[in-house]
C-alpha atoms as a PDB file:
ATOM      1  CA  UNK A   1     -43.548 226.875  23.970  1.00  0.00           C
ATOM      2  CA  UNK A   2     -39.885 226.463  24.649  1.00  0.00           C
ATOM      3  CA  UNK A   3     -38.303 222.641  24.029  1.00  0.00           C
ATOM      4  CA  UNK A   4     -36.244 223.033  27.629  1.00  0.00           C
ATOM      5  CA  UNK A   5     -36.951 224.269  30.935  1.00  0.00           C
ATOM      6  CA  UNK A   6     -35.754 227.868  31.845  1.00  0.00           C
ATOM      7  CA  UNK A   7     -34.055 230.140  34.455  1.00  0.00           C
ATOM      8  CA  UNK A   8     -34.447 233.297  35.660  1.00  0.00           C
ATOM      9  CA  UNK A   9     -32.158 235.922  37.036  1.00  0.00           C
ATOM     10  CA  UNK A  10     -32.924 238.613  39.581  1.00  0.00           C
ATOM     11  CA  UNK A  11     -30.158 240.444  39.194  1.00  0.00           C
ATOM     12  CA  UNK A  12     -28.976 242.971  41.795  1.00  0.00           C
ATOM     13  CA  UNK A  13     -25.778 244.747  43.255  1.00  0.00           C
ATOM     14  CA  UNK A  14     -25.069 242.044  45.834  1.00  0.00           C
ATOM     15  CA  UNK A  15     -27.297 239.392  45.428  1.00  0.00           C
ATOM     16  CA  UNK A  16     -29.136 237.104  42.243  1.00  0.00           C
ATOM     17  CA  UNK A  17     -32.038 234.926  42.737  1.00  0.00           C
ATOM     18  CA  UNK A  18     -31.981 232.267  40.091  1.00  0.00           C
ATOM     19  CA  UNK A  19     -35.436 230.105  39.825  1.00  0.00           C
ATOM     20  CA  UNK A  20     -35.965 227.782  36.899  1.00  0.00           C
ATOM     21  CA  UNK A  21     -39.034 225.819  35.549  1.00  0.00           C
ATOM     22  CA  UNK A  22     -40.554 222.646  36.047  1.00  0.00           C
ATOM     23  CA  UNK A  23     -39.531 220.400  33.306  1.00  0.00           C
ATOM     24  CA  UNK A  24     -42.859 221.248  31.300  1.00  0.00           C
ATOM     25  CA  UNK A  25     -42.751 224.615  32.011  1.00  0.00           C
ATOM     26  CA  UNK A  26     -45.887 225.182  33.832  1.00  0.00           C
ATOM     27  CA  UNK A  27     -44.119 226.719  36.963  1.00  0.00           C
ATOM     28  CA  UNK A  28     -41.329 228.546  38.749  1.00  0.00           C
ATOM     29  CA  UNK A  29     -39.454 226.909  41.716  1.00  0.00           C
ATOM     30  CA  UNK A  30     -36.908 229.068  43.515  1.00  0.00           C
ATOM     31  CA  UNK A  31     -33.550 227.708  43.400  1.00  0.00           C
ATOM     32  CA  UNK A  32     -30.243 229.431  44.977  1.00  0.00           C
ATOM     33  CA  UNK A  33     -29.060 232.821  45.786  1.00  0.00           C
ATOM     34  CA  UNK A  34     -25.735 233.645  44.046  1.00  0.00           C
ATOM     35  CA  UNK A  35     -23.736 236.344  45.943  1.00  0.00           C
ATOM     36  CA  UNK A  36     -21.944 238.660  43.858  1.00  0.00           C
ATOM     37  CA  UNK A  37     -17.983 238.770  43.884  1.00  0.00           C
ATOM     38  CA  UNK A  38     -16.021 241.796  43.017  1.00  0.00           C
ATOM     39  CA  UNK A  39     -15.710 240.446  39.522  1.00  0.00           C
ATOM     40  CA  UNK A  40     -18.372 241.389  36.806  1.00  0.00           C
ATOM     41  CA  UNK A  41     -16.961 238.899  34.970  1.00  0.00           C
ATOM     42  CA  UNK A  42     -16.648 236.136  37.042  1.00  0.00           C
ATOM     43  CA  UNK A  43     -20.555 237.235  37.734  1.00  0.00           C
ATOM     44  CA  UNK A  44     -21.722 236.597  34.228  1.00  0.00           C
ATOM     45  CA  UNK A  45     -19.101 233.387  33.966  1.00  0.00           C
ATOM     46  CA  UNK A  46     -20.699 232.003  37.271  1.00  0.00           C
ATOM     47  CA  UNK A  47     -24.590 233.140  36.135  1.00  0.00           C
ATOM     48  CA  UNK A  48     -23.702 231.334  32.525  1.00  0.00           C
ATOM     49  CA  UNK A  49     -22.619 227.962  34.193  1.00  0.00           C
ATOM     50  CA  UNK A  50     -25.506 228.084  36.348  1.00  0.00           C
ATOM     51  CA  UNK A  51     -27.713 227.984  33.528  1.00  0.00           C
ATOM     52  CA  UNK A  52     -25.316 225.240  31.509  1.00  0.00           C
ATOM     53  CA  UNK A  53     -25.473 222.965  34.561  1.00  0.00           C
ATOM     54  CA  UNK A  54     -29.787 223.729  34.806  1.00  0.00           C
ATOM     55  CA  UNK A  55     -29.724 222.459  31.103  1.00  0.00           C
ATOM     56  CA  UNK A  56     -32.139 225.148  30.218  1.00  0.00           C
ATOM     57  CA  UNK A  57     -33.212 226.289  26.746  1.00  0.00           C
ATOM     58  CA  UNK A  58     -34.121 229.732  27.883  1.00  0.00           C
ATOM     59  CA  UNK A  59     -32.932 233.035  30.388  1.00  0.00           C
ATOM     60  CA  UNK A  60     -34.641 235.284  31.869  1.00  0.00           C
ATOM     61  CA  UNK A  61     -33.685 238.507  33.076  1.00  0.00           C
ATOM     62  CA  UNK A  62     -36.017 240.799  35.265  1.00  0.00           C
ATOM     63  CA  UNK A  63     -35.372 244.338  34.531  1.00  0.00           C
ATOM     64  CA  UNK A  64     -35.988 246.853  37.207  1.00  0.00           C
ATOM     65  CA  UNK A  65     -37.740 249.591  35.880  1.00  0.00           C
ATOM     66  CA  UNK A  66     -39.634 252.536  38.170  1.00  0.00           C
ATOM     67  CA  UNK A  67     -43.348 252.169  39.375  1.00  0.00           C
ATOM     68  CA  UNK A  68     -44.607 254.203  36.045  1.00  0.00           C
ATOM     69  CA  UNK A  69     -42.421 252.255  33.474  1.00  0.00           C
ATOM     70  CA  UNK A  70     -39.635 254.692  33.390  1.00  0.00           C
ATOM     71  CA  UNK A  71     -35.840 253.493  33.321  1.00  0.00           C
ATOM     72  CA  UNK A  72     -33.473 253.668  36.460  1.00  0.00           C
ATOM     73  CA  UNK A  73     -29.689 253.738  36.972  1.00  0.00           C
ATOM     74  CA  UNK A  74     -30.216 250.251  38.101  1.00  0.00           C
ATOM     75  CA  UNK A  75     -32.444 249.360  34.786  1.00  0.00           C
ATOM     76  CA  UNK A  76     -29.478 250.382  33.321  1.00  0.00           C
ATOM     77  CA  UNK A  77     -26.586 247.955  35.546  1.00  0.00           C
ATOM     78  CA  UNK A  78     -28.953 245.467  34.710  1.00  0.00           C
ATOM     79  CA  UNK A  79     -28.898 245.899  31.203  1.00  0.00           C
ATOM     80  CA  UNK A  80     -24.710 245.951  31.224  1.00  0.00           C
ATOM     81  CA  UNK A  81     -25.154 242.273  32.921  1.00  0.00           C
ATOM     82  CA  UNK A  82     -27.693 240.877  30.252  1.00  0.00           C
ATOM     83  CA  UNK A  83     -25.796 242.268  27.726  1.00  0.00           C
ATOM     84  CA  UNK A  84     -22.709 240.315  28.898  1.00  0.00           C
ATOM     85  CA  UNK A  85     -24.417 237.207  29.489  1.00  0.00           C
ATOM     86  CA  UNK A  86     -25.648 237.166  26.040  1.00  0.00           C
ATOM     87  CA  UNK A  87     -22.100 237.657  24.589  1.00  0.00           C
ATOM     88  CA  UNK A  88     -20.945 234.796  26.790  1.00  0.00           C
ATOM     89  CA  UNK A  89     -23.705 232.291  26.449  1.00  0.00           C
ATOM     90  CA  UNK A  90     -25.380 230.835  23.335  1.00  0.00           C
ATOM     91  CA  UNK A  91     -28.645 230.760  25.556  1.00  0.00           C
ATOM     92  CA  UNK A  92     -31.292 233.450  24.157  1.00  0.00           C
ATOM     93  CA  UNK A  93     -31.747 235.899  26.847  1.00  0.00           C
ATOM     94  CA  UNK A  94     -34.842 237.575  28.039  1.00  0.00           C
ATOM     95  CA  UNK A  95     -36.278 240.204  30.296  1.00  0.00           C
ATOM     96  CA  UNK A  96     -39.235 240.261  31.853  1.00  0.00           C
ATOM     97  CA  UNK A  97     -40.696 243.168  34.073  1.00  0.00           C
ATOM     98  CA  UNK A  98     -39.530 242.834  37.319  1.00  0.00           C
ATOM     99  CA  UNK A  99     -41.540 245.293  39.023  1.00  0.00           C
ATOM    100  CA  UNK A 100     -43.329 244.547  42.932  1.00  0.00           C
ATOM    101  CA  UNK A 101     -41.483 240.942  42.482  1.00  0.00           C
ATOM    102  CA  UNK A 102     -39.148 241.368  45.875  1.00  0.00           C
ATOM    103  CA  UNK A 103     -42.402 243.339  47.259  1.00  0.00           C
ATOM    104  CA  UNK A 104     -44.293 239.971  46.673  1.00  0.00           C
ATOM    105  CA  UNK A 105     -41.324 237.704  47.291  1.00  0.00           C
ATOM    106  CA  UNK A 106     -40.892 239.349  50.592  1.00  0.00           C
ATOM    107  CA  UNK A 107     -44.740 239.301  51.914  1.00  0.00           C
ATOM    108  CA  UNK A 108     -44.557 235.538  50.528  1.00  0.00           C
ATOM    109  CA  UNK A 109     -41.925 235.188  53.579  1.00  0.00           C
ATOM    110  CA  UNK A 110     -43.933 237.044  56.007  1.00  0.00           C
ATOM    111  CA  UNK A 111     -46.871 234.806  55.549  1.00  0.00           C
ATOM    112  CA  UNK A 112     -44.737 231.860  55.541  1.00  0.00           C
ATOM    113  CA  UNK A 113     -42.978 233.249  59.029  1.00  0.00           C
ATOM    114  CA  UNK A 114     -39.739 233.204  57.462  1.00  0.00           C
ATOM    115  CA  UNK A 115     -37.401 235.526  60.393  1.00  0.00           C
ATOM    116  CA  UNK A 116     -36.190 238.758  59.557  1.00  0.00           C
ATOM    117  CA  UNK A 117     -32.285 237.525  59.662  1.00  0.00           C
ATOM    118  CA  UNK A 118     -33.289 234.570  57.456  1.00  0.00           C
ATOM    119  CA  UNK A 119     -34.812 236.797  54.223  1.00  0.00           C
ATOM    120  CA  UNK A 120     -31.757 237.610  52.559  1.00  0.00           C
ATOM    121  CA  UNK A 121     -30.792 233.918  52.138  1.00  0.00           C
ATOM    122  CA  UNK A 122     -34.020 233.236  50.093  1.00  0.00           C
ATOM    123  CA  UNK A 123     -35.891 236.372  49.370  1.00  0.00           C
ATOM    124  CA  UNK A 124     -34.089 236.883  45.724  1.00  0.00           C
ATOM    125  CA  UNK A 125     -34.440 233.340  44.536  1.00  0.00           C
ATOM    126  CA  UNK A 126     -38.530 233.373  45.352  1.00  0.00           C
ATOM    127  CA  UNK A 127     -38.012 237.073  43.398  1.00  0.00           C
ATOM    128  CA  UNK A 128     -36.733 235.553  40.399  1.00  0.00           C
ATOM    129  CA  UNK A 129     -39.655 232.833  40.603  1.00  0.00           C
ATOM    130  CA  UNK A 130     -41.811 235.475  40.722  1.00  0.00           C
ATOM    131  CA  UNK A 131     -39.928 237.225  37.364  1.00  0.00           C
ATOM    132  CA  UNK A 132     -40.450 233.341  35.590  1.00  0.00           C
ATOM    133  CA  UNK A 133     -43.858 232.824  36.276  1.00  0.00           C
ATOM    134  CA  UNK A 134     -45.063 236.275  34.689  1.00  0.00           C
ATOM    135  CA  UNK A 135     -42.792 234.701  31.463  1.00  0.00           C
ATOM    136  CA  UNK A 136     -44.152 231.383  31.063  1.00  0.00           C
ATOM    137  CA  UNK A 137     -47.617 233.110  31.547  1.00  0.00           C
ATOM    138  CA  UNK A 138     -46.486 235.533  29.018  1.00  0.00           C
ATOM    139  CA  UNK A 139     -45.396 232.097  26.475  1.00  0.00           C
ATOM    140  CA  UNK A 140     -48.952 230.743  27.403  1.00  0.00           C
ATOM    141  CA  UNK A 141     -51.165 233.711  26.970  1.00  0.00           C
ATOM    142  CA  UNK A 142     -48.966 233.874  23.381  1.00  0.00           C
ATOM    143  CA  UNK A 143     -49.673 230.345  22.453  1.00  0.00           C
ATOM    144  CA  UNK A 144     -53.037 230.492  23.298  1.00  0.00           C
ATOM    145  CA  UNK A 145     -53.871 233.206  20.979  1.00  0.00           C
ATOM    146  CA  UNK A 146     -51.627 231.811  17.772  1.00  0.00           C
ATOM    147  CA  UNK A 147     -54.611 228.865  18.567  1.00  0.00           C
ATOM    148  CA  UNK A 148     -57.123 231.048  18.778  1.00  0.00           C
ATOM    149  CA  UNK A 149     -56.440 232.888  15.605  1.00  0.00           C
ATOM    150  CA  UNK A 150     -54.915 229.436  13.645  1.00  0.00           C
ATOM    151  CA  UNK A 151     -58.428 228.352  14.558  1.00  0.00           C
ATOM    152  CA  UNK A 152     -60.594 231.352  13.113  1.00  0.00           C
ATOM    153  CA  UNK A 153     -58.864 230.959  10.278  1.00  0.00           C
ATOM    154  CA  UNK A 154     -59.509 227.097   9.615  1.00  0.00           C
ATOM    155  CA  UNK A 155     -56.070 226.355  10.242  1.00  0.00           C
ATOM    156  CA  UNK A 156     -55.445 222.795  12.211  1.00  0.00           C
ATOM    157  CA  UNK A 157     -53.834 222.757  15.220  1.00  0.00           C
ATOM    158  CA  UNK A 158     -49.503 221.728  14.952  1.00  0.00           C
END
């Protein structure tokens, strides 16, 4: 498991959701939405301070890809902006599958009887909540197994 909590980033055209984890990492918590500027460089400066002033060990990127795993024009803006945030930041950078996250993010605010005007504001942070908990499942499901197999082979636990 990571040492530090971590972030994640749902990047889009206008708008990124940033979550970040509990201090154990067990969970995502939606955070802030972070409104693009005209700058892609003030973008990944802004995104890289976010994550310096979190104190995180750890981003995480979702990457949009289509419905049957296939890349999109915005799978590849999205890939521009990790790549930039990992020459900017000494942070290792992830992506995670982003796929049906605003979907769920946004019937998460329709149960919750969040108005129509008031989405926008919040629906990218839950989003990128969404994108962190399938990572730190990922990290667990990972961990679990090393045990699993460390444990069929007579190996003691760390």
């Amino acid at each position: 498991m990571i040492g530090k909590r971590a972030i994640a980033f749902d990047i889009g055209d206008r708008r990124i959701g940033v979550a970040v984890s509990d201090p154990f990492n067990e969970y995502a918590m939606p955070c802030e939405t972070y409104f693009r500027t005209r700058s892609f460089a003030a973008d990944v400066d802004a995104l890289c301070k976010i994550a310096k002033d979190k104190g995180v060990g750890v981003i995480v990127c979702g990457l949009p890809v289509n419905s049957d795993g296939t890349e999109s024009e915005q799978t590849e803006k999205t890939r521009a902006f990790i790549e930039a945030l990992k020459e900017k930041t000494d942070l290792p950078v992830e992506t995670e599958d982003e796929r049906y996250t605003t979907a769920a993010a946004r019937e998460t605010q329709m149960m919750g009887g969040v108005k129509r005007e008031n989405r926008k504001k919040t629906i990218d942070s839950i989003a990128a909540s969404y994108i962190l908990e399938g990572y730190l499942q990922r990290l667990k499901a990972r961990a679990r197994e090393a045990a699993r197999l460390a444990e069929e082979n007579g190996e003691l636990p760390n």
